[in-house]
C-alpha atoms as a PDB file:
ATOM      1  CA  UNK A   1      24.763 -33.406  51.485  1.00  0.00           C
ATOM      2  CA  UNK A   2      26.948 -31.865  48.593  1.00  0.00           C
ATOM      3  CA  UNK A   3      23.957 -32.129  46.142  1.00  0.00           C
ATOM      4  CA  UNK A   4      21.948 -30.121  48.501  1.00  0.00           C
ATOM      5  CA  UNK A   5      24.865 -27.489  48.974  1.00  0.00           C
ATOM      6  CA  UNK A   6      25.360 -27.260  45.628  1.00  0.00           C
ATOM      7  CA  UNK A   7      21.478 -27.168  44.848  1.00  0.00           C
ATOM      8  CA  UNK A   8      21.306 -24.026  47.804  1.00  0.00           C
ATOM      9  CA  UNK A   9      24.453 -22.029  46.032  1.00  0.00           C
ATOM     10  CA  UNK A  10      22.403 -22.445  42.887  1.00  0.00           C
ATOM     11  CA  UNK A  11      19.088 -21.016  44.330  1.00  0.00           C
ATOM     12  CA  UNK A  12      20.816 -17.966  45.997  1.00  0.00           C
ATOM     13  CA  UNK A  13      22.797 -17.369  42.655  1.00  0.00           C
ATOM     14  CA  UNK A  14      19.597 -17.379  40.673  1.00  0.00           C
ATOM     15  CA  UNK A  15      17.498 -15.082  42.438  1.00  0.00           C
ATOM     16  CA  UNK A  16      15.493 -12.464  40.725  1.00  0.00           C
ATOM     17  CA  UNK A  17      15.278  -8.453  41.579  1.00  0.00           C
ATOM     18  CA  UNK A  18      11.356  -8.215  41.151  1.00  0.00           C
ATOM     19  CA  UNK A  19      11.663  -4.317  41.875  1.00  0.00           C
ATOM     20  CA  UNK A  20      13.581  -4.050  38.356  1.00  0.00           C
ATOM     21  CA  UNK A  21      11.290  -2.898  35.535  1.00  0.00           C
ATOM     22  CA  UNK A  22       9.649  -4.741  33.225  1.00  0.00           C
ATOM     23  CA  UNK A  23      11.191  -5.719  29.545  1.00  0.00           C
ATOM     24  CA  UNK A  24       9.824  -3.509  26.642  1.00  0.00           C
ATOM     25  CA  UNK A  25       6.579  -4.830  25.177  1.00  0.00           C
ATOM     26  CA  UNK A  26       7.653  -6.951  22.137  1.00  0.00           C
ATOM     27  CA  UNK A  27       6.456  -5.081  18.778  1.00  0.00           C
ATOM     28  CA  UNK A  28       3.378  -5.905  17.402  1.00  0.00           C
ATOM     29  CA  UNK A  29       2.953  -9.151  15.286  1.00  0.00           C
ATOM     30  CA  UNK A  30       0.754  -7.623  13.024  1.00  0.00           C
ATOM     31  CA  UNK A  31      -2.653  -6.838  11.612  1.00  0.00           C
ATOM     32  CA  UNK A  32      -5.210  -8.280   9.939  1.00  0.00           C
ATOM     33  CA  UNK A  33      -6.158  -6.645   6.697  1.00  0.00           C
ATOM     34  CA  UNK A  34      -9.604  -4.556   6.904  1.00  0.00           C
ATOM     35  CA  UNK A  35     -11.243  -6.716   3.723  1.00  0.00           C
ATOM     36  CA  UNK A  36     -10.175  -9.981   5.806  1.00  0.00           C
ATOM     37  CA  UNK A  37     -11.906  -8.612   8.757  1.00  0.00           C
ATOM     38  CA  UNK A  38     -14.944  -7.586   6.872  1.00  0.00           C
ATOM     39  CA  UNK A  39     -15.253 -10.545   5.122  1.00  0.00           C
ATOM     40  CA  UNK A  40     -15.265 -12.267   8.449  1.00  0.00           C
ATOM     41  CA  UNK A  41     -17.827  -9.534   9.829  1.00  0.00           C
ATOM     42  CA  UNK A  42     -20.456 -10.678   6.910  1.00  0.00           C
ATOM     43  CA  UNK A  43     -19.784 -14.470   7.701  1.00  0.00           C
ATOM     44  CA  UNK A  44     -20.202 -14.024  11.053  1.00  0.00           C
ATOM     45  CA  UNK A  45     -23.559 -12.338  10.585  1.00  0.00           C
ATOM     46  CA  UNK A  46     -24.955 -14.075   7.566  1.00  0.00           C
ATOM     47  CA  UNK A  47     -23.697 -17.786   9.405  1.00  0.00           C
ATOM     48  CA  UNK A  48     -26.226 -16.640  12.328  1.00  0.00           C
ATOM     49  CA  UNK A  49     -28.787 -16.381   9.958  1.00  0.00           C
ATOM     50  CA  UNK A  50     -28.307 -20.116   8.618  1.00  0.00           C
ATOM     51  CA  UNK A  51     -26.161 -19.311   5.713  1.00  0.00           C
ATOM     52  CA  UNK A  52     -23.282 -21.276   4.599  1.00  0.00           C
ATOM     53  CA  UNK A  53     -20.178 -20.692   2.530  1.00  0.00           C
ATOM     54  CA  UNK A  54     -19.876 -21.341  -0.860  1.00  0.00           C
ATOM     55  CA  UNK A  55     -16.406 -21.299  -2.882  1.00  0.00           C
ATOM     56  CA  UNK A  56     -15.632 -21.740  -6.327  1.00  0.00           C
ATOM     57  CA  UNK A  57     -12.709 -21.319  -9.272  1.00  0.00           C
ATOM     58  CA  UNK A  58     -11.710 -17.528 -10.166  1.00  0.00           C
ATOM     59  CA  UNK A  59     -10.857 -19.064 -13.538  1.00  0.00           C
ATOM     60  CA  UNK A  60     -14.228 -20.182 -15.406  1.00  0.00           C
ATOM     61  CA  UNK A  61     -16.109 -21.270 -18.114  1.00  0.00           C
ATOM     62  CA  UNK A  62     -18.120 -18.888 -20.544  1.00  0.00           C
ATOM     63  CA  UNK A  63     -20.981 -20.877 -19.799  1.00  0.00           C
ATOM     64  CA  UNK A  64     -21.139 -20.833 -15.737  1.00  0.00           C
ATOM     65  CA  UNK A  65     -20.263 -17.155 -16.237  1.00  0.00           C
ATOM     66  CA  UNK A  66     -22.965 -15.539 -18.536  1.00  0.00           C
ATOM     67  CA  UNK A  67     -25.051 -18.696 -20.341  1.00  0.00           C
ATOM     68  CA  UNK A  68     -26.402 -20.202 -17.521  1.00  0.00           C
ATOM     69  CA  UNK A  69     -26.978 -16.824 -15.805  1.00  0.00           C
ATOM     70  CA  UNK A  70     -29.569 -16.019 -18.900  1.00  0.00           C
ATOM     71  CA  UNK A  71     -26.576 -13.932 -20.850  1.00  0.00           C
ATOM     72  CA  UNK A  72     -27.089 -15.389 -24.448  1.00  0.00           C
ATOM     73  CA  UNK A  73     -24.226 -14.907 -26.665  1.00  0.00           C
ATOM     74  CA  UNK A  74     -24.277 -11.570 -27.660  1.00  0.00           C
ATOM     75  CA  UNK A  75     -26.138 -10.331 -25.081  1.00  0.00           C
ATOM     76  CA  UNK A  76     -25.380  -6.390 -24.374  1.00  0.00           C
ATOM     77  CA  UNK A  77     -25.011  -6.500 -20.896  1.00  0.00           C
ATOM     78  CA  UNK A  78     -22.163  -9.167 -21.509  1.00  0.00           C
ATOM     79  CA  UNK A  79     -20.417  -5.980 -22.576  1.00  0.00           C
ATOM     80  CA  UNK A  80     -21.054  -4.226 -19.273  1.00  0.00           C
ATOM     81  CA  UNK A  81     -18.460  -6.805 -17.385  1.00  0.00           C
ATOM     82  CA  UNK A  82     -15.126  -6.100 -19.400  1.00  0.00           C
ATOM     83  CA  UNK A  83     -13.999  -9.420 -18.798  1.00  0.00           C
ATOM     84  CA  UNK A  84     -10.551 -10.856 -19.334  1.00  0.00           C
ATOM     85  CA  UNK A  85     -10.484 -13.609 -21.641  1.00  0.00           C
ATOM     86  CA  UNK A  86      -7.877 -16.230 -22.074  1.00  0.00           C
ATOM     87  CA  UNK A  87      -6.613 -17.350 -25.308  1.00  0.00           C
ATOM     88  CA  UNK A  88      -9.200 -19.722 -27.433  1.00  0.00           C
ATOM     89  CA  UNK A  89      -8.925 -23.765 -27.285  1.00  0.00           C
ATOM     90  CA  UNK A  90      -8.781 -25.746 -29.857  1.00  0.00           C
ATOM     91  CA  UNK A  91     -12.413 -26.066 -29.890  1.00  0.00           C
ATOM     92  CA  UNK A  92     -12.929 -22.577 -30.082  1.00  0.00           C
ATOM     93  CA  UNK A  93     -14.049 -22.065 -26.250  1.00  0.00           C
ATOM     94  CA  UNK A  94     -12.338 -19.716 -24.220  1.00  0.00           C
ATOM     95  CA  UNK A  95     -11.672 -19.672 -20.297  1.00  0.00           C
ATOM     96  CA  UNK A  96     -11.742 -16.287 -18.174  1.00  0.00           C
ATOM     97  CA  UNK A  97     -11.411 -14.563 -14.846  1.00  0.00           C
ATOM     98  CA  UNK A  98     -14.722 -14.678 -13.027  1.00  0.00           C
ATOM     99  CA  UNK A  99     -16.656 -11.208 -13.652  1.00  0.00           C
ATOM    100  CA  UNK A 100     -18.486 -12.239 -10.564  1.00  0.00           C
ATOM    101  CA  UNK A 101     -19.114 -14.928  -8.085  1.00  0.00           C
ATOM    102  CA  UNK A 102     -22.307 -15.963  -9.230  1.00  0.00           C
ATOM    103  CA  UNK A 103     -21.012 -18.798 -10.990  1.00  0.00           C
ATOM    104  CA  UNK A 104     -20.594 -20.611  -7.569  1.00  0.00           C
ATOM    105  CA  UNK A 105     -23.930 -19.882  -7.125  1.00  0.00           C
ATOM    106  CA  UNK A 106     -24.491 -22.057 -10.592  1.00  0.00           C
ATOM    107  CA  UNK A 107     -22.592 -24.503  -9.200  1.00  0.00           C
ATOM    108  CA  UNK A 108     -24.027 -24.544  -5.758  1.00  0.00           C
ATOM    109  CA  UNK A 109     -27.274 -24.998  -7.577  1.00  0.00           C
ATOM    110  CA  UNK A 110     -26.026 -28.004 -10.060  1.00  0.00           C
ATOM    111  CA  UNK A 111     -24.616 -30.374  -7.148  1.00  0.00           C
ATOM    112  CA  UNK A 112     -27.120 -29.653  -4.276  1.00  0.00           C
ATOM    113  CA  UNK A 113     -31.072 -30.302  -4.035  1.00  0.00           C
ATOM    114  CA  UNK A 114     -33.088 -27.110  -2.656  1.00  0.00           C
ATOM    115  CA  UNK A 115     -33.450 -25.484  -0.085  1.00  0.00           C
ATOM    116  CA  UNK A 116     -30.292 -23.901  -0.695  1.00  0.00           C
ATOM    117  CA  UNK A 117     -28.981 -21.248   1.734  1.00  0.00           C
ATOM    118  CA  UNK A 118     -25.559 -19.745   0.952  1.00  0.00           C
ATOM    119  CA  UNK A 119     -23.149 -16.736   0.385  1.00  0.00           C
ATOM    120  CA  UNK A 120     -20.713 -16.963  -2.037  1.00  0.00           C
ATOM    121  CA  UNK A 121     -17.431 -14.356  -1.416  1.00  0.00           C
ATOM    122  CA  UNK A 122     -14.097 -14.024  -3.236  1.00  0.00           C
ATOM    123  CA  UNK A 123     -12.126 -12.359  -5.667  1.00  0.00           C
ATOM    124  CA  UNK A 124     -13.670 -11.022  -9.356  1.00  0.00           C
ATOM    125  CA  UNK A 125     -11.925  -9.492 -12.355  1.00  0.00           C
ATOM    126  CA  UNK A 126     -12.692  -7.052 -14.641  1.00  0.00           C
ATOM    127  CA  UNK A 127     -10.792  -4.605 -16.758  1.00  0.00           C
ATOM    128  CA  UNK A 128     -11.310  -1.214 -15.034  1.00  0.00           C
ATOM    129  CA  UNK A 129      -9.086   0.838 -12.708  1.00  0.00           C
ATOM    130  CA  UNK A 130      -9.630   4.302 -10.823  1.00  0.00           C
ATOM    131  CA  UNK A 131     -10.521   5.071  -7.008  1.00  0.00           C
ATOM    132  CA  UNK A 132     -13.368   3.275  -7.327  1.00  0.00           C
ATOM    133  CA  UNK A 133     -12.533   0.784  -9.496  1.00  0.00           C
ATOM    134  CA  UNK A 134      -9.652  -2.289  -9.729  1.00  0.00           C
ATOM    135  CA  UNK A 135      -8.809  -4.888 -11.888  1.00  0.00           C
ATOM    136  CA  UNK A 136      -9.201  -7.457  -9.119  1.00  0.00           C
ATOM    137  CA  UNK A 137     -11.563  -7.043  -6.276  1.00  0.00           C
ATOM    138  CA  UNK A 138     -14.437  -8.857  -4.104  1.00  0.00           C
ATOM    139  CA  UNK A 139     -17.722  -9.648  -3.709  1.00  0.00           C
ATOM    140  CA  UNK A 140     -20.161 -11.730  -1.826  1.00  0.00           C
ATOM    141  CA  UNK A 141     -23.336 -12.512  -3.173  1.00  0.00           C
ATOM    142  CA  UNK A 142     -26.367 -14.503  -1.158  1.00  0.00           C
ATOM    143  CA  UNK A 143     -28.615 -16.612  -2.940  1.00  0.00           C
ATOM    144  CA  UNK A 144     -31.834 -18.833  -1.088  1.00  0.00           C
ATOM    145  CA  UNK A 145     -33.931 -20.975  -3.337  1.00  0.00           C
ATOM    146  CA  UNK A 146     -36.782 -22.938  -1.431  1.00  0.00           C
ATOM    147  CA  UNK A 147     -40.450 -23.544  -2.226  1.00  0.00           C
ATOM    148  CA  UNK A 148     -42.378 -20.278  -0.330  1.00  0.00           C
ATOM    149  CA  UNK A 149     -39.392 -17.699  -0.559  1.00  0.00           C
ATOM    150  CA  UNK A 150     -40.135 -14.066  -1.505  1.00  0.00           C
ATOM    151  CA  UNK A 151     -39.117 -10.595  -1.384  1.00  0.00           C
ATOM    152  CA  UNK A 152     -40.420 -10.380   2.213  1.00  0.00           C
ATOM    153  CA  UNK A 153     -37.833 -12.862   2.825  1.00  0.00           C
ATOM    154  CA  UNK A 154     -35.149 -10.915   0.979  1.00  0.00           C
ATOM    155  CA  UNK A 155     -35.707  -7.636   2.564  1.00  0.00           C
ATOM    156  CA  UNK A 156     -35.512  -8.940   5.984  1.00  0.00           C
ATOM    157  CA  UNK A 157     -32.357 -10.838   5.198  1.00  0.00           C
ATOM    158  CA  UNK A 158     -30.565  -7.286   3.738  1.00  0.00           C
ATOM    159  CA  UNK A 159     -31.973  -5.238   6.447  1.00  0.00           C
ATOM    160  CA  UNK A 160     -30.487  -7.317   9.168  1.00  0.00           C
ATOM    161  CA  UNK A 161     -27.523  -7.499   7.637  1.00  0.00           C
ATOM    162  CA  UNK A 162     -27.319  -3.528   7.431  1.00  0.00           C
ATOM    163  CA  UNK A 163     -27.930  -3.294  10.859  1.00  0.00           C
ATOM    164  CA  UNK A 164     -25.611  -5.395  12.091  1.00  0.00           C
ATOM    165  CA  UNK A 165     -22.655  -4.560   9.819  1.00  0.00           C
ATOM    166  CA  UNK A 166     -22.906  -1.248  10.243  1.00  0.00           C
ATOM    167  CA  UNK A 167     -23.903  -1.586  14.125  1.00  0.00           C
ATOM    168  CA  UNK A 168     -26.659   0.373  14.517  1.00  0.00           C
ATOM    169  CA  UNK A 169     -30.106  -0.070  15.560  1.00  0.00           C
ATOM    170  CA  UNK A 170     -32.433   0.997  12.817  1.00  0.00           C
ATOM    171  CA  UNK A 171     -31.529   1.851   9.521  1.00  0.00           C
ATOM    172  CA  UNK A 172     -33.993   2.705   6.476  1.00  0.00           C
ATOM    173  CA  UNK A 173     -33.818   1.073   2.959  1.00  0.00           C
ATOM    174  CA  UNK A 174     -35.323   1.870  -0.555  1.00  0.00           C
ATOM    175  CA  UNK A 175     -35.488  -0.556  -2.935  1.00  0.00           C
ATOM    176  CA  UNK A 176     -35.816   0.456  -6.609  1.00  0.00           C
ATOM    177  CA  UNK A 177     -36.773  -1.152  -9.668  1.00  0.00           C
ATOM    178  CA  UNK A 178     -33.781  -2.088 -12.340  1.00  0.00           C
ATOM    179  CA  UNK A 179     -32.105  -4.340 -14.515  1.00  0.00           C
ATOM    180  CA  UNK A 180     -30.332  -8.013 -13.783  1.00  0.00           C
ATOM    181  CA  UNK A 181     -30.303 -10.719 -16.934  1.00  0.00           C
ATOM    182  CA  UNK A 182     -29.918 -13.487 -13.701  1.00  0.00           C
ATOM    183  CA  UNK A 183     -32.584 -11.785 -11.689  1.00  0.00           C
ATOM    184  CA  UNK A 184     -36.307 -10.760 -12.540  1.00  0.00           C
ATOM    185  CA  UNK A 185     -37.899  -8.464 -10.809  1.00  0.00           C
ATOM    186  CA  UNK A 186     -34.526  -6.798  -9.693  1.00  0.00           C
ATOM    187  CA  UNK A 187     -34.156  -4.135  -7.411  1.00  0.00           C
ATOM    188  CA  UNK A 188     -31.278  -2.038  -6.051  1.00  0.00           C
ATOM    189  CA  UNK A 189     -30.945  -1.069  -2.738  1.00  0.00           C
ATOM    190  CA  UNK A 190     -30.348   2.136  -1.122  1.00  0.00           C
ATOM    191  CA  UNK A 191     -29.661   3.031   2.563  1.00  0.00           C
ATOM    192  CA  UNK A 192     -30.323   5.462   4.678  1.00  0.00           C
ATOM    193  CA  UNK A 193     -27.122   8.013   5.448  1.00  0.00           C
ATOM    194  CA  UNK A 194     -26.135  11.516   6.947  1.00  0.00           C
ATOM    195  CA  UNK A 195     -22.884  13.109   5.065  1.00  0.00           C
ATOM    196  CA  UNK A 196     -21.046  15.421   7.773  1.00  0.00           C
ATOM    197  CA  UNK A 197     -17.674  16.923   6.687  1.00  0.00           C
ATOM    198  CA  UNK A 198     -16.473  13.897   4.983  1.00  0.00           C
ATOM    199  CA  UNK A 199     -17.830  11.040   7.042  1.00  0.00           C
ATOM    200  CA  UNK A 200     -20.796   8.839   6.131  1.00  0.00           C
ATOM    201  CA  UNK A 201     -23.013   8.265   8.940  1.00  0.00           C
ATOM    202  CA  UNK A 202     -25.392   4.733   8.718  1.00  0.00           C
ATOM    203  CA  UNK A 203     -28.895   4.981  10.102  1.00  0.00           C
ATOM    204  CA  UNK A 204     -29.435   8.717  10.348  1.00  0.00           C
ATOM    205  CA  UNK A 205     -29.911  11.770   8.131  1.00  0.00           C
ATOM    206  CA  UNK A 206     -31.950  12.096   5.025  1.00  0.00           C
ATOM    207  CA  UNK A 207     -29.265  11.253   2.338  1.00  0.00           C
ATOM    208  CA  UNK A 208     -29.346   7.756   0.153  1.00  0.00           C
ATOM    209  CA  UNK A 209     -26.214   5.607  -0.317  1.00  0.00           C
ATOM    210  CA  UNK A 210     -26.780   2.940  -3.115  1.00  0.00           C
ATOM    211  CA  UNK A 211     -25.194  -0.143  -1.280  1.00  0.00           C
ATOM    212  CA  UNK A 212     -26.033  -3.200  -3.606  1.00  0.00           C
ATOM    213  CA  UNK A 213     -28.316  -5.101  -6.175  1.00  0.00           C
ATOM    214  CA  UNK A 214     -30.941  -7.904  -5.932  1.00  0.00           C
ATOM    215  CA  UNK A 215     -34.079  -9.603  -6.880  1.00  0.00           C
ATOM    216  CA  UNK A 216     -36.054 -12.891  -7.351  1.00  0.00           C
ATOM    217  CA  UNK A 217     -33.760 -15.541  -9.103  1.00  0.00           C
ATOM    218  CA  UNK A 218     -35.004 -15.460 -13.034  1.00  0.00           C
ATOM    219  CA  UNK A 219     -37.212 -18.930 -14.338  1.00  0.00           C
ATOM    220  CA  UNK A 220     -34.500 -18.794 -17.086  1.00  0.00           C
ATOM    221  CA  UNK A 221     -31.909 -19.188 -14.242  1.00  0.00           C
ATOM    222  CA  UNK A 222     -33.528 -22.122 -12.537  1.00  0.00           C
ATOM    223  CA  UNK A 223     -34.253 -24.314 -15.583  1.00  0.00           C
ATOM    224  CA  UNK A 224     -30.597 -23.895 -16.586  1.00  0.00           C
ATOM    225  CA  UNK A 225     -29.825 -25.278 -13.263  1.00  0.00           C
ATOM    226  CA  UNK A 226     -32.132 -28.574 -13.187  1.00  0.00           C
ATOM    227  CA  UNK A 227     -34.434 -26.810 -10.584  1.00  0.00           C
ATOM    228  CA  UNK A 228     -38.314 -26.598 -11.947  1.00  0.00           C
ATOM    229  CA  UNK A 229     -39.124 -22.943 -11.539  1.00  0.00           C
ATOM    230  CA  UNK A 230     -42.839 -24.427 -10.919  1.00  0.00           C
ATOM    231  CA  UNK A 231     -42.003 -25.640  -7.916  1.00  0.00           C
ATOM    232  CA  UNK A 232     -39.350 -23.639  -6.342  1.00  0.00           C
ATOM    233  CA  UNK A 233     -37.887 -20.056  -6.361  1.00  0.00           C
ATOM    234  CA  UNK A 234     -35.574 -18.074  -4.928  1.00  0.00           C
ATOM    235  CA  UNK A 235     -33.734 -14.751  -4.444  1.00  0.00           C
ATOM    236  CA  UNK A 236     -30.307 -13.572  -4.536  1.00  0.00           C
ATOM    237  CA  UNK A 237     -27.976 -10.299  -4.024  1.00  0.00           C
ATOM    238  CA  UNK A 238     -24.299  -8.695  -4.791  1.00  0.00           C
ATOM    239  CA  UNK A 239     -22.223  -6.557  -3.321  1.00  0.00           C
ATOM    240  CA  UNK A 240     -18.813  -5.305  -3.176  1.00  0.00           C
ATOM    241  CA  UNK A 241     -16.810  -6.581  -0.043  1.00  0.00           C
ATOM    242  CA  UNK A 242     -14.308  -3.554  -0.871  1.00  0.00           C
ATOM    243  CA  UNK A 243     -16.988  -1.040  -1.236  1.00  0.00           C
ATOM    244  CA  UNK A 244     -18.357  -1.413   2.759  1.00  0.00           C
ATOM    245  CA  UNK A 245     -15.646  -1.955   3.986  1.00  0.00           C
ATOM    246  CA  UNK A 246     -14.811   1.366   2.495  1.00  0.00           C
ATOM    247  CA  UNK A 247     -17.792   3.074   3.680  1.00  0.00           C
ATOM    248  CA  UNK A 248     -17.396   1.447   7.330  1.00  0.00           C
ATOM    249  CA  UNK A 249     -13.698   2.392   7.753  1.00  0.00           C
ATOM    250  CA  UNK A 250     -13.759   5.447   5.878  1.00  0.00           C
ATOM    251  CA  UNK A 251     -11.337   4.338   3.742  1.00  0.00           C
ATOM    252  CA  UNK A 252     -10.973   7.000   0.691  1.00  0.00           C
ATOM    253  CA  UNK A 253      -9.595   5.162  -2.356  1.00  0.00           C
ATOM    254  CA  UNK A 254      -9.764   1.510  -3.450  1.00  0.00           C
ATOM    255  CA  UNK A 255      -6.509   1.691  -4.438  1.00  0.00           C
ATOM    256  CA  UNK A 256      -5.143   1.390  -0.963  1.00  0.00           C
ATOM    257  CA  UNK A 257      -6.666  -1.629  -0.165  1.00  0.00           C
ATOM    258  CA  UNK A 258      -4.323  -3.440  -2.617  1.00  0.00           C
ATOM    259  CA  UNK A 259      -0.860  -1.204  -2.256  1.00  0.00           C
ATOM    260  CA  UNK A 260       0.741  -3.619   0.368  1.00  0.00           C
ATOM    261  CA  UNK A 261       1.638  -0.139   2.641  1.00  0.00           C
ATOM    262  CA  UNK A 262       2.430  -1.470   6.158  1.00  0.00           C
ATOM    263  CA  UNK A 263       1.872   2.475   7.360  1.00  0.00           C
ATOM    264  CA  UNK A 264      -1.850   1.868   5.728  1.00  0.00           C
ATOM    265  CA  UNK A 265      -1.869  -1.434   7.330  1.00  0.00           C
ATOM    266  CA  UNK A 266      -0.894  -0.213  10.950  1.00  0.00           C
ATOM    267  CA  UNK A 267      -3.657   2.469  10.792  1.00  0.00           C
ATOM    268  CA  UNK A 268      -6.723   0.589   9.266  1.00  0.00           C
ATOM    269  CA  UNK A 269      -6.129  -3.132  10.184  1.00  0.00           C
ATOM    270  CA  UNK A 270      -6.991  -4.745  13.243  1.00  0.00           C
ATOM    271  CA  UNK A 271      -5.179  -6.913  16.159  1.00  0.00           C
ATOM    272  CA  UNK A 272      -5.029 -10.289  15.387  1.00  0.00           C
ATOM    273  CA  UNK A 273      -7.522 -10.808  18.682  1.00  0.00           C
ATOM    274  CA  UNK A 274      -9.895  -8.599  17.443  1.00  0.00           C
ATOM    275  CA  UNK A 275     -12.403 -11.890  15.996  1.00  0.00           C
ATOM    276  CA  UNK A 276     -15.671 -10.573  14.864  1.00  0.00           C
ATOM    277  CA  UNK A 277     -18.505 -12.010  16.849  1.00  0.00           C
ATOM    278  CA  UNK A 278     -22.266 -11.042  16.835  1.00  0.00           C
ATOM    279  CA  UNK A 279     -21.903 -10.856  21.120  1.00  0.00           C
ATOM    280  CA  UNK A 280     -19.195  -9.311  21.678  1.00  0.00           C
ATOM    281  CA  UNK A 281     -19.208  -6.545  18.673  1.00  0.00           C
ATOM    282  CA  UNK A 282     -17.667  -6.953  15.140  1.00  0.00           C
ATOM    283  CA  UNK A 283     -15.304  -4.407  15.320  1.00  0.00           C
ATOM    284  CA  UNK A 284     -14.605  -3.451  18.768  1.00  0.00           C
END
C-alpha cells in the first residue's frame, strides 16, 4: 500500500502541461558540402548505369602518370599539366601529385581482366590558381574497355549522364575533334545552354558550354596495360567535379569551394537528408 501511495504522489507530481509550447528547434547540424553532394549525384547516376568506383594514390609514379598514358619523356603536352614534383630518389626517379586520375584507370586496367566498367573520382594537383583554376581540385573520369565498344556507346553514356545531372529531359551535344596523347580519336564535348542575366540554363537556348573531353582509349594505351588492342577496345572521359557543380549551383568562383566559409556553406550546401537518388531527385 505505501509503494502504491508513493508511486500515485509521483505520477500527479510529474504531470506534463501539453498546452505549453514547444522547445525551440535545435540548430542545424550541418551541411554537406556541394562537391560531396555532386560527387554523390554522378555515382548515383553512373552506378545505375553499371559503373563501379575506382580509387587510387594522389601521390604517383612518373610512369602511371604520363608513360603508360602514351606521354614519352619529353613529350610537349607533359608541359600542359604543371605538375608538382617531389624531390629525386636516389635512383633518379621522382614521385608527384596526380595531374589527373587516370592513373587509377592504369591501374584498374593492370589488376583486372576486361570488360572493365568504372569511374574513377578524386582529388588532382596542378600548379595554377585563379577563379577558374586551383592548385588542388577534382575530377572523375569513366573509362569501359570490352570487345564491341564504340563511340555509339560513349555518346549514349555522356548524354544520359547530362540529362540526369542536370535534370532535364533533352539536352543537345556536339562533339568536336581534338587532341588527347591517352585517347585517339578524341573529341570534346559541348552542351547545349541558354545564358539569361547571369544564369546558365541546361537543355535550352542556342548557346554551347564546353563541359568535358573524351575519345576511344589509344592502342598505345592498351598494350602498356597487358590488354591486346586486337582484341579489345575501349573509351574513356574527364571532367571537372568542381566545374558542374559550379555550373549546376551557380556557384561564381572556384575559390569558394575551398575557403572553409560556414556563411558559403549554409547557403550552397545541403541537409544532411538530402541523399541523391535517381527516384526521388538528386537535388531536391
Amino acid at each position: 500500500m505505501l509503494k502504491s501511495a508513493a508511486l500515485d504522489a509521483r505520477l500527479a507530481s510529474e504531470t506534463v502541461d501539453v498546452t505549453l509550447p514547444l522547445r525551440d528547434a535545435p540548430a542545424e547540424a550541418g551541411r554537406i558540402h556541394p562537391l560531396s553532394q555532386v560527387w554523390d549525384e554522378l555515382t548515383t547516376i553512373f552506378a545505375d548505369m553499371g559503373f563501379s568506383v575506382a580509387e587510387g594514390p594522389d601521390i604517383e609514379t612518373d610512369d602511371y602518370n604520363f608513360t603508360k598514358l602514351n606521354f614519352p619523356e619529353g613529350h610537349p603536352a607533359r608541359e600542359m599539366h604543371d605538375t608538382f614534383f617531389f624531390h629525386p630518389k636516389e635512383d633518379g626517379s621522382r614521385m608527384l601529385l596526380r595531374t589527373h586520375t587516370s592513373p587509377v584507370q592504369v591501374r584498374t586496367m593492370l589488376s583486372q581482366k576486361p570488360p572493365i566498367r568504372v569511374i574513377c573520382p578524386g582529388r588532382t594537383y596542378r600548379i595554377d590558381s585563379d577563379a577558374t583554376h586551383t592548385p588542388q581540385f577534382h575530377q572523375v573520369e569513366g573509362l569501359v574497355i570490352d570487345k564491341h565498344s564504340h563511340l555509339g556507346h560513349l555518346k549514349w553514356i555522356l548524354h544520359e549522364f547530362c540529362k540526369a545531372f542536370f535534370e532535364v529531359d533533352h539536352i543537345n551535344m556536339r562533339f568536336r575533334p581534338s587532341f588527347f596523347p591517352f585517347t585517339e580519336p578524341s573529341l570534346e564535348v559541348d552542351i547545349q545552354c541558354r545564358r539569361d542575366k547571369g544564369e546558365i540554363r541546361f537543355g535550352e537556348g542556342e548557346d554551347w558550354l564546353e563541359i568535358l573531353g573524351c575519345g576511344m582509349v589509344h592502342p598505345n594505351v592498351l598494350r602498356a596495360c597487358g590488354i591486346d588492342p586486337d582484341e579489345y577496345q575501349g573509351f574513356a572521359w574527364g571532367m571537372g567535379i568542381d566545374r558542374i557543380a559550379m555550373l549546376k549551383y551557380g556557384i561564381a568562383d572556384l575559390r569558394q569551394l575551398f575557403d572553409s566559409d560556414v556563411r558559403w556553406l549554409s547557403h550552397y550546401g545541403f541537409k544532411p537528408l538530402e541523399v541523391p537518388t535517381l527516384a526521388g531527385g538528386l537535388s531536391s
